[in-house]
C-alpha atoms as a PDB file:
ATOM      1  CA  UNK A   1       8.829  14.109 -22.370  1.00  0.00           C
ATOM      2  CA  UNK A   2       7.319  11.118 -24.001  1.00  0.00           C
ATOM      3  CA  UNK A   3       8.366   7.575 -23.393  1.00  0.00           C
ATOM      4  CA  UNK A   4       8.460   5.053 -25.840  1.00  0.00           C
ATOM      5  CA  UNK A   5       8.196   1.154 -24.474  1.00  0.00           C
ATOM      6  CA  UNK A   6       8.328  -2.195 -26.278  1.00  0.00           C
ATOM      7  CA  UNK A   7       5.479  -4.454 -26.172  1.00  0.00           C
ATOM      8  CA  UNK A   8       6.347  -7.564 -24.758  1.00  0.00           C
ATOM      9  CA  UNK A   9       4.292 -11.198 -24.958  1.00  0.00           C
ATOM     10  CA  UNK A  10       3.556 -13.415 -22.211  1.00  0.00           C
ATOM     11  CA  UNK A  11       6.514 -15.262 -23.727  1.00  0.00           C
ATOM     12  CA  UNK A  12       8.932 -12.550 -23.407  1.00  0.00           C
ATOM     13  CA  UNK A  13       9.245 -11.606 -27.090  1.00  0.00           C
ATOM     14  CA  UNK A  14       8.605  -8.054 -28.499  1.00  0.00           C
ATOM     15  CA  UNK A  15       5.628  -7.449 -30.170  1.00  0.00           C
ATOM     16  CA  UNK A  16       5.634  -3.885 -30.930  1.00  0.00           C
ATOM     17  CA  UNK A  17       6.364  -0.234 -29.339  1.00  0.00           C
ATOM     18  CA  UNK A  18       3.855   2.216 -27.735  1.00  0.00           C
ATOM     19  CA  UNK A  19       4.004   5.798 -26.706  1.00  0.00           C
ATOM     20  CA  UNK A  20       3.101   6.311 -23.566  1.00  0.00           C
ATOM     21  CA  UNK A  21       1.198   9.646 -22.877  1.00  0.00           C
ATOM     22  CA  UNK A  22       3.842  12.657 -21.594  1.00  0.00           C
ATOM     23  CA  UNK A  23       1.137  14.034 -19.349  1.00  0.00           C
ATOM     24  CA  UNK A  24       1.378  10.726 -16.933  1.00  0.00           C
ATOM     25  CA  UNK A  25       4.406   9.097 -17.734  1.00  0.00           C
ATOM     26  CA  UNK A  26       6.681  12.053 -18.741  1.00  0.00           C
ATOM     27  CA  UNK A  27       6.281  15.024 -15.780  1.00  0.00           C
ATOM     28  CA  UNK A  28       8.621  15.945 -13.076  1.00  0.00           C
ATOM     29  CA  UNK A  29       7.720  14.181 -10.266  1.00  0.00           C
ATOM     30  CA  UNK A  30       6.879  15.757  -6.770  1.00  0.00           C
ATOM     31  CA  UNK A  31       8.567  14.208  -4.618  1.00  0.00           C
ATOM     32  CA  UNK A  32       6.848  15.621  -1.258  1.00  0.00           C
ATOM     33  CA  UNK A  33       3.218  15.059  -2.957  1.00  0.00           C
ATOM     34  CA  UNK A  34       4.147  11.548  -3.241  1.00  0.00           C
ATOM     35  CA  UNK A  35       5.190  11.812   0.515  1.00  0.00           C
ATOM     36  CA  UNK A  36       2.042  13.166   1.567  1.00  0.00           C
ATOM     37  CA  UNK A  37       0.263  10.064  -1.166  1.00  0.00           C
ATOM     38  CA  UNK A  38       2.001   7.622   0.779  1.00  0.00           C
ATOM     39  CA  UNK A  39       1.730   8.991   4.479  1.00  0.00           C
ATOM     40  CA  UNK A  40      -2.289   8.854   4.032  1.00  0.00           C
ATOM     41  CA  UNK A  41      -3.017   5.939   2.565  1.00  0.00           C
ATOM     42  CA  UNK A  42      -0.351   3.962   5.463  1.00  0.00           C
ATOM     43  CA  UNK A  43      -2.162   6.295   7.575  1.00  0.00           C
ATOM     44  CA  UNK A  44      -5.507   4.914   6.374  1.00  0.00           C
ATOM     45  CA  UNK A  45      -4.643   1.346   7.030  1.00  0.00           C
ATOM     46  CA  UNK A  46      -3.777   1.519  11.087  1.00  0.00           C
ATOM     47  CA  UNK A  47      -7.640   0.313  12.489  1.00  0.00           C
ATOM     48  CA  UNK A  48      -7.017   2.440  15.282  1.00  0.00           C
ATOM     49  CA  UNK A  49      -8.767   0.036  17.886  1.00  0.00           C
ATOM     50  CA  UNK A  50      -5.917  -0.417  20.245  1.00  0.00           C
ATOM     51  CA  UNK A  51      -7.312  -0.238  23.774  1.00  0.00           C
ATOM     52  CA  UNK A  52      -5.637  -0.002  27.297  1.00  0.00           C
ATOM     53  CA  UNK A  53      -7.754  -0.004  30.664  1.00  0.00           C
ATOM     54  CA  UNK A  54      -6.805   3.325  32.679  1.00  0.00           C
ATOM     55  CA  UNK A  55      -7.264   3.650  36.589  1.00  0.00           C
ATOM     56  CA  UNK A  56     -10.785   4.094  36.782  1.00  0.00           C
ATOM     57  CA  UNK A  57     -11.192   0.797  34.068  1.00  0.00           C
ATOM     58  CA  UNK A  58      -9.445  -1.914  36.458  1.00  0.00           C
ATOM     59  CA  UNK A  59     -11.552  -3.794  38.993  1.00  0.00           C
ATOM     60  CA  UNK A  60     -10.940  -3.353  42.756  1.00  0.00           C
ATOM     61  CA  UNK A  61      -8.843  -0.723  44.257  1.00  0.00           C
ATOM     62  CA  UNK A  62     -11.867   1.422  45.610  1.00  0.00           C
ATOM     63  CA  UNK A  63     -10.427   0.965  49.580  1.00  0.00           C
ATOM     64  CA  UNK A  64      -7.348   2.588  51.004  1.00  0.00           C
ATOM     65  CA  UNK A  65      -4.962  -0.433  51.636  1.00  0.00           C
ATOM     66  CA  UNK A  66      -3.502   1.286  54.637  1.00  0.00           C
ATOM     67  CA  UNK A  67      -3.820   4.267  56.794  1.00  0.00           C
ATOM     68  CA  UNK A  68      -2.182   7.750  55.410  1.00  0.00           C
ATOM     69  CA  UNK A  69       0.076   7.767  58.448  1.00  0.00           C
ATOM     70  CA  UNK A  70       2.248   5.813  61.071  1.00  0.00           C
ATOM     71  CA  UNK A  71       2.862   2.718  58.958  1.00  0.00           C
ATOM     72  CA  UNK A  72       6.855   3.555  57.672  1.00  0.00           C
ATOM     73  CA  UNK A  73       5.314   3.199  54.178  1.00  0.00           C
ATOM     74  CA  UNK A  74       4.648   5.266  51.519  1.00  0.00           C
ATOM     75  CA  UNK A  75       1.403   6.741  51.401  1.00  0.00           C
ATOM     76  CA  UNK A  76      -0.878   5.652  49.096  1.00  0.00           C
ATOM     77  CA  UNK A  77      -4.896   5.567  48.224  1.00  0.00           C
ATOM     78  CA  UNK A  78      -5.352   2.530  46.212  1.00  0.00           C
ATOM     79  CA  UNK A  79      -4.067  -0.595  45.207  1.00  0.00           C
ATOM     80  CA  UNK A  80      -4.665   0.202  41.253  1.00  0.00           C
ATOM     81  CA  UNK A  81      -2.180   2.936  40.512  1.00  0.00           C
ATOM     82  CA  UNK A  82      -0.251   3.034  37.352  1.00  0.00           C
ATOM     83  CA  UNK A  83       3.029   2.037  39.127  1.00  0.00           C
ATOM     84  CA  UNK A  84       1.360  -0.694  40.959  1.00  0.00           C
ATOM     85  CA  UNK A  85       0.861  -4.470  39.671  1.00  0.00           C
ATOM     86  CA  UNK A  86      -2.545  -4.858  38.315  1.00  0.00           C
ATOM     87  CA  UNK A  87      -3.149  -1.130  38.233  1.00  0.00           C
ATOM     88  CA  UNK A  88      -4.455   0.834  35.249  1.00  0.00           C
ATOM     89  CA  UNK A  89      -1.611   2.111  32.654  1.00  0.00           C
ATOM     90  CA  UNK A  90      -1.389   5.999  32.840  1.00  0.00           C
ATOM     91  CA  UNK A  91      -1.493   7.721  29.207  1.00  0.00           C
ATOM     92  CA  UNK A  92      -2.081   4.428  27.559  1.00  0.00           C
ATOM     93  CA  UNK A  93      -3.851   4.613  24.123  1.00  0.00           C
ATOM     94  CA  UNK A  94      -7.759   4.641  23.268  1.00  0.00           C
ATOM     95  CA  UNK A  95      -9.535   4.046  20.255  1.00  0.00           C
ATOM     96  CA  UNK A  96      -9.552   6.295  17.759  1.00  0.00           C
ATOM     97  CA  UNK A  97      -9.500   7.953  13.949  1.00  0.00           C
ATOM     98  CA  UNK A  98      -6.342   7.625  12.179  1.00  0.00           C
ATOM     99  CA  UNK A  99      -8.104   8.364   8.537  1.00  0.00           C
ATOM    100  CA  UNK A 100      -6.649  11.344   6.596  1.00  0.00           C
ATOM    101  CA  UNK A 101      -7.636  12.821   2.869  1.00  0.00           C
ATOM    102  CA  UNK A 102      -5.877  14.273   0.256  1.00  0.00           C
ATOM    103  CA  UNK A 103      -7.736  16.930  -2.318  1.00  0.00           C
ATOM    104  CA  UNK A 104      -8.415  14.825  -5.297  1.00  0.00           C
ATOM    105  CA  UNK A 105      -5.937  17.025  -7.932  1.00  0.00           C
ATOM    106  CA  UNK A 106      -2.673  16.549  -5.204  1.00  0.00           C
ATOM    107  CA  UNK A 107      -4.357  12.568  -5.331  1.00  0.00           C
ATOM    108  CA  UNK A 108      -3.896  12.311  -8.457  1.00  0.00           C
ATOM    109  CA  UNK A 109      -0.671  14.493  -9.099  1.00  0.00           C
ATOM    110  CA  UNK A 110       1.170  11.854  -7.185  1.00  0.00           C
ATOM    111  CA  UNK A 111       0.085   9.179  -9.298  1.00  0.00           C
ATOM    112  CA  UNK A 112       1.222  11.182 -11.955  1.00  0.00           C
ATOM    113  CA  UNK A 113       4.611  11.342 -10.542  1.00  0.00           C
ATOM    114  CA  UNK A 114       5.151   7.986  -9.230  1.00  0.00           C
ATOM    115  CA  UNK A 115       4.258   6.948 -12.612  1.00  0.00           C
ATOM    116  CA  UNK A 116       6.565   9.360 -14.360  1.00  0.00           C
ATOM    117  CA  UNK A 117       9.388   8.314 -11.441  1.00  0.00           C
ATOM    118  CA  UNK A 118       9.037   4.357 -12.251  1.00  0.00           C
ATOM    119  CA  UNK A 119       9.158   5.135 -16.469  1.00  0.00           C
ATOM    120  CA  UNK A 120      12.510   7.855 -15.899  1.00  0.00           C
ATOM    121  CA  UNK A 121      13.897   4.608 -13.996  1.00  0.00           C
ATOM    122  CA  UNK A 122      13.154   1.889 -16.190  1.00  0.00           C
ATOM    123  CA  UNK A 123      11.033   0.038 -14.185  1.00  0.00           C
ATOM    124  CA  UNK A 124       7.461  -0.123 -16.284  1.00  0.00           C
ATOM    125  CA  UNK A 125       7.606  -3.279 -18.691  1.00  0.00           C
ATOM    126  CA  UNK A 126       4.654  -2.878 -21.032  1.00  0.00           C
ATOM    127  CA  UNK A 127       2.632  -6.872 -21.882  1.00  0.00           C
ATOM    128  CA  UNK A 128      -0.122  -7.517 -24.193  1.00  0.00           C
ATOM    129  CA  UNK A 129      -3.462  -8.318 -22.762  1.00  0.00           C
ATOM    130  CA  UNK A 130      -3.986 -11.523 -22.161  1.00  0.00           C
ATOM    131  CA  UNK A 131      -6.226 -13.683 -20.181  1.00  0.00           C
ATOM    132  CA  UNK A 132      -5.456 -16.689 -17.855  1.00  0.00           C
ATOM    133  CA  UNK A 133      -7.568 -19.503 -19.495  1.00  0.00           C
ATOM    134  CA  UNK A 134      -7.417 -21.290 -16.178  1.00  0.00           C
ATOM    135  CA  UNK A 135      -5.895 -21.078 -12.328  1.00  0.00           C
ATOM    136  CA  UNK A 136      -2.068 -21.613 -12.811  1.00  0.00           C
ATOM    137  CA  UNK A 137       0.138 -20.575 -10.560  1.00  0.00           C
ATOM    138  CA  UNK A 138       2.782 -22.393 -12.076  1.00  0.00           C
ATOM    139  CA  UNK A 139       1.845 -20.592 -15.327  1.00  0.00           C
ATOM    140  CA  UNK A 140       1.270 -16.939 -14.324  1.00  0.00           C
ATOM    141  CA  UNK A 141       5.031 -17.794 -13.002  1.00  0.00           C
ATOM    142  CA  UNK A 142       6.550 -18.486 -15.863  1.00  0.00           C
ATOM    143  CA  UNK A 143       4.994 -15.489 -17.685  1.00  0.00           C
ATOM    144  CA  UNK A 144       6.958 -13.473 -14.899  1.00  0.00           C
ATOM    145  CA  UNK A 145       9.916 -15.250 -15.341  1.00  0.00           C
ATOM    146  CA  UNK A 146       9.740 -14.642 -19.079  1.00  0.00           C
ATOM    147  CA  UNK A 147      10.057 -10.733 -18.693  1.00  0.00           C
ATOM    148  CA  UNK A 148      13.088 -11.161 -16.490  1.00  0.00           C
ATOM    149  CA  UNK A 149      12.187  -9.266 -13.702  1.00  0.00           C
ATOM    150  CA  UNK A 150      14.234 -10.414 -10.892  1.00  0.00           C
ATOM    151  CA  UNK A 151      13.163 -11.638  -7.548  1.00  0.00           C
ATOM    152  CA  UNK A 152      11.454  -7.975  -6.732  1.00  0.00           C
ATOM    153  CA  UNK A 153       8.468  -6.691  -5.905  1.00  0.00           C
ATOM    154  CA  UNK A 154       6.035  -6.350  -8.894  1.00  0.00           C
ATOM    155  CA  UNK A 155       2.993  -4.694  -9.386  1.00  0.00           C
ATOM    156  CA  UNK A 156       1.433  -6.202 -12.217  1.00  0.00           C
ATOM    157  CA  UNK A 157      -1.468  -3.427 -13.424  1.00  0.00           C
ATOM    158  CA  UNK A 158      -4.236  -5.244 -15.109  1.00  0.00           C
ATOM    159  CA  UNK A 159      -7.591  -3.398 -16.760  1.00  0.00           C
ATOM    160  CA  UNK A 160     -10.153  -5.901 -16.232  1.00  0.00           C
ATOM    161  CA  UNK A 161     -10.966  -8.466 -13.180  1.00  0.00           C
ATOM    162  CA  UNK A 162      -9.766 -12.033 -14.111  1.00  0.00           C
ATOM    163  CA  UNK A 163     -10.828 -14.236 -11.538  1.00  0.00           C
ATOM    164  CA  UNK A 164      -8.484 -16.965 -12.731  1.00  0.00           C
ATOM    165  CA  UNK A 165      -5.210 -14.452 -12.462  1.00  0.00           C
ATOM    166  CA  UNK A 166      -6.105 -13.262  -9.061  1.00  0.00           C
ATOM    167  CA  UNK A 167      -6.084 -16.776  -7.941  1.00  0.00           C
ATOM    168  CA  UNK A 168      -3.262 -18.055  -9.449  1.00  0.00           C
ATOM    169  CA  UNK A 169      -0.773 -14.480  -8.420  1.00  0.00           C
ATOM    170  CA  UNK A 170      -2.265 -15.265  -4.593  1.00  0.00           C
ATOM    171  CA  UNK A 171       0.473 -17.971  -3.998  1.00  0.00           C
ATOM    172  CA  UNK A 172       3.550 -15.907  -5.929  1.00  0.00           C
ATOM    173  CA  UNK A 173       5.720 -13.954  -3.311  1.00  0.00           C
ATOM    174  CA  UNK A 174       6.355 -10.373  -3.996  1.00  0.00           C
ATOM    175  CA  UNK A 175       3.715 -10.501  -7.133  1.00  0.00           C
ATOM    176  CA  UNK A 176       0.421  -7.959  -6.497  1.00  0.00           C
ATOM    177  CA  UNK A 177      -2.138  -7.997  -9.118  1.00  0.00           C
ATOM    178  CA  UNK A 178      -3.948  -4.454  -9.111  1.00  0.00           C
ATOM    179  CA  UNK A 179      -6.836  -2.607 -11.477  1.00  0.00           C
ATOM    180  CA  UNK A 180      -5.595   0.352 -13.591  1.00  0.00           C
ATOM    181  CA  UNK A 181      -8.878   2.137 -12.045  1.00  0.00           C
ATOM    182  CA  UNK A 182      -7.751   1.557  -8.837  1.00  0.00           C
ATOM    183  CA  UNK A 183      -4.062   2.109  -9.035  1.00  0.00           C
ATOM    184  CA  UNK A 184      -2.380   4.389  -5.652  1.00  0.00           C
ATOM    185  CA  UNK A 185       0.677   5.721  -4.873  1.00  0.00           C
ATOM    186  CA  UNK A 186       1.853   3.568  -2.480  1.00  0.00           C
ATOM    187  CA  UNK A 187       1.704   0.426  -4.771  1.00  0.00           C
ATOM    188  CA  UNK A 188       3.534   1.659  -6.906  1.00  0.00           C
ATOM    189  CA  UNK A 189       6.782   3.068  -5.133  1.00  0.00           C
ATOM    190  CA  UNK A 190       6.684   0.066  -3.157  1.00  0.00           C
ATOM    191  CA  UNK A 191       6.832  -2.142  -6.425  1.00  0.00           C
ATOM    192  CA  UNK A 192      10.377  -2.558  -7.422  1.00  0.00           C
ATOM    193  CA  UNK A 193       9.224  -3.224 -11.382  1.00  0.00           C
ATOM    194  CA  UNK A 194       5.468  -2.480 -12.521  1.00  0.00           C
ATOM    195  CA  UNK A 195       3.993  -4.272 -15.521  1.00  0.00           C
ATOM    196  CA  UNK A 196       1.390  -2.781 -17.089  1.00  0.00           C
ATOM    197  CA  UNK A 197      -1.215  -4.339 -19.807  1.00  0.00           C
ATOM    198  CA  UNK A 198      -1.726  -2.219 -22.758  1.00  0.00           C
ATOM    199  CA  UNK A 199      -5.238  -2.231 -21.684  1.00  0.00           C
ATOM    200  CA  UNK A 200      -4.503  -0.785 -18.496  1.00  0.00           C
ATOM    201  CA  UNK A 201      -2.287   1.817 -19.959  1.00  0.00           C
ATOM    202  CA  UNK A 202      -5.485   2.921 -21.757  1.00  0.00           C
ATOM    203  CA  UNK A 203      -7.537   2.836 -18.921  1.00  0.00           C
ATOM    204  CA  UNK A 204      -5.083   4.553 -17.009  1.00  0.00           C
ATOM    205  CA  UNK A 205      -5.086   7.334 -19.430  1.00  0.00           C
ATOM    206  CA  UNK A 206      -8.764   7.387 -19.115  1.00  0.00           C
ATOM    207  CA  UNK A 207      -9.291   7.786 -15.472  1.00  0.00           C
ATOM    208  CA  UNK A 208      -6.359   9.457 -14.125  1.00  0.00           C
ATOM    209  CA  UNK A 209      -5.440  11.463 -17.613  1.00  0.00           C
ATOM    210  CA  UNK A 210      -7.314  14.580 -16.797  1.00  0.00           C
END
């Protein structure tokens, strides 16, 4: 089912409407491919360098402390066991790979439906392109405020790199400035309104359309 959006200006005023292609914005989302979208890429972004030194890692402990027998204690073959002050954690975690991958079509089918899930809500607001002339906080600001968007999350989806609009969205709370080309899953549930160029609708047509 197509959805048709008014164009807004960085003012807030409507400019015009635009269809937005069924086969992105108008399928029935999957909700446990978009599961399996968002497990991997959080999954993708633990380092997995956590270290813990086991028995064999701590220093000192290589002589009995006492004799196995005769002493009214309890038995016991060094002073660097896991229950022991200063002795090596049992079962503690090591480095390792926490990376996982997705086959490119279930990739791309959750796009697809996270996209489709934000339009069936109401929460895609469509601007014109525009670029920032200069770094303005203050000004890419008030172009929020214009569309009335709350005091959300928002994901504003751009098609080209503007140096001057990274810069100026760095210092706004809650406002991420992503490519279309590089648009995920993730971003996009976690966004509670996206805003979306019509430049990077296009390019999101382009790259994801297939």
């Amino acid at each position: 089912m197509s959805q048709v959006l008014t164009v807004l200006t960085t003012g807030g005023q409507k400019k015009g409407e635009v269809t937005l292609p069924a086969s992105l914005f108008g399928i029935e989302p999957n909700e446990h491919v978009m599961y399996e979208a968002v497990r991997t890429f959080l999954a993708n972004q633990r380092q997995g360098t956590v270290a813990t030194r086991n028995r064999s890692e701590v220093s000192g402990g290589g002589r009995k402390p006492w004799r196995q027998k005769g002493t009214g204690r309890a038995r016991v073959g060094s002073t660097r066991v896991s229950h022991w002050k200063g002795g090596g954690l049992a079962f503690g975690p090591k480095p390792r790979d926490f990376s996982m991958r997705l086959p490119k079509k279930t990739k791309r089918l959750a796009l697809k439906s996270a996209l489709s899930a934000k339009a069936a809500a109401s929460e895609i607001v469509l601007l014109e392109d525009f670029v920032m002339g200069e770094t303005s906080t203050k000004k890419l600001a008030a172009i929020i405020g214009s569309l009335g968007l709350g005091d959300g999350r928002v994901l504003l989806v751009v098609k080209e790199a503007d140096t001057h609009l990274l810069r100026s969205a760095r210092n706004i709370e809650n406002v991420k400035v992503e490519l279309a080309r590089e648009l995920n899953t993730y971003d996009l549930l976690h966004a509670d309104q996206v805003v979306m160029t019509e430049g990077a609708v296009t390019m999101v047509e382009e790259v994801f359309g297939a």
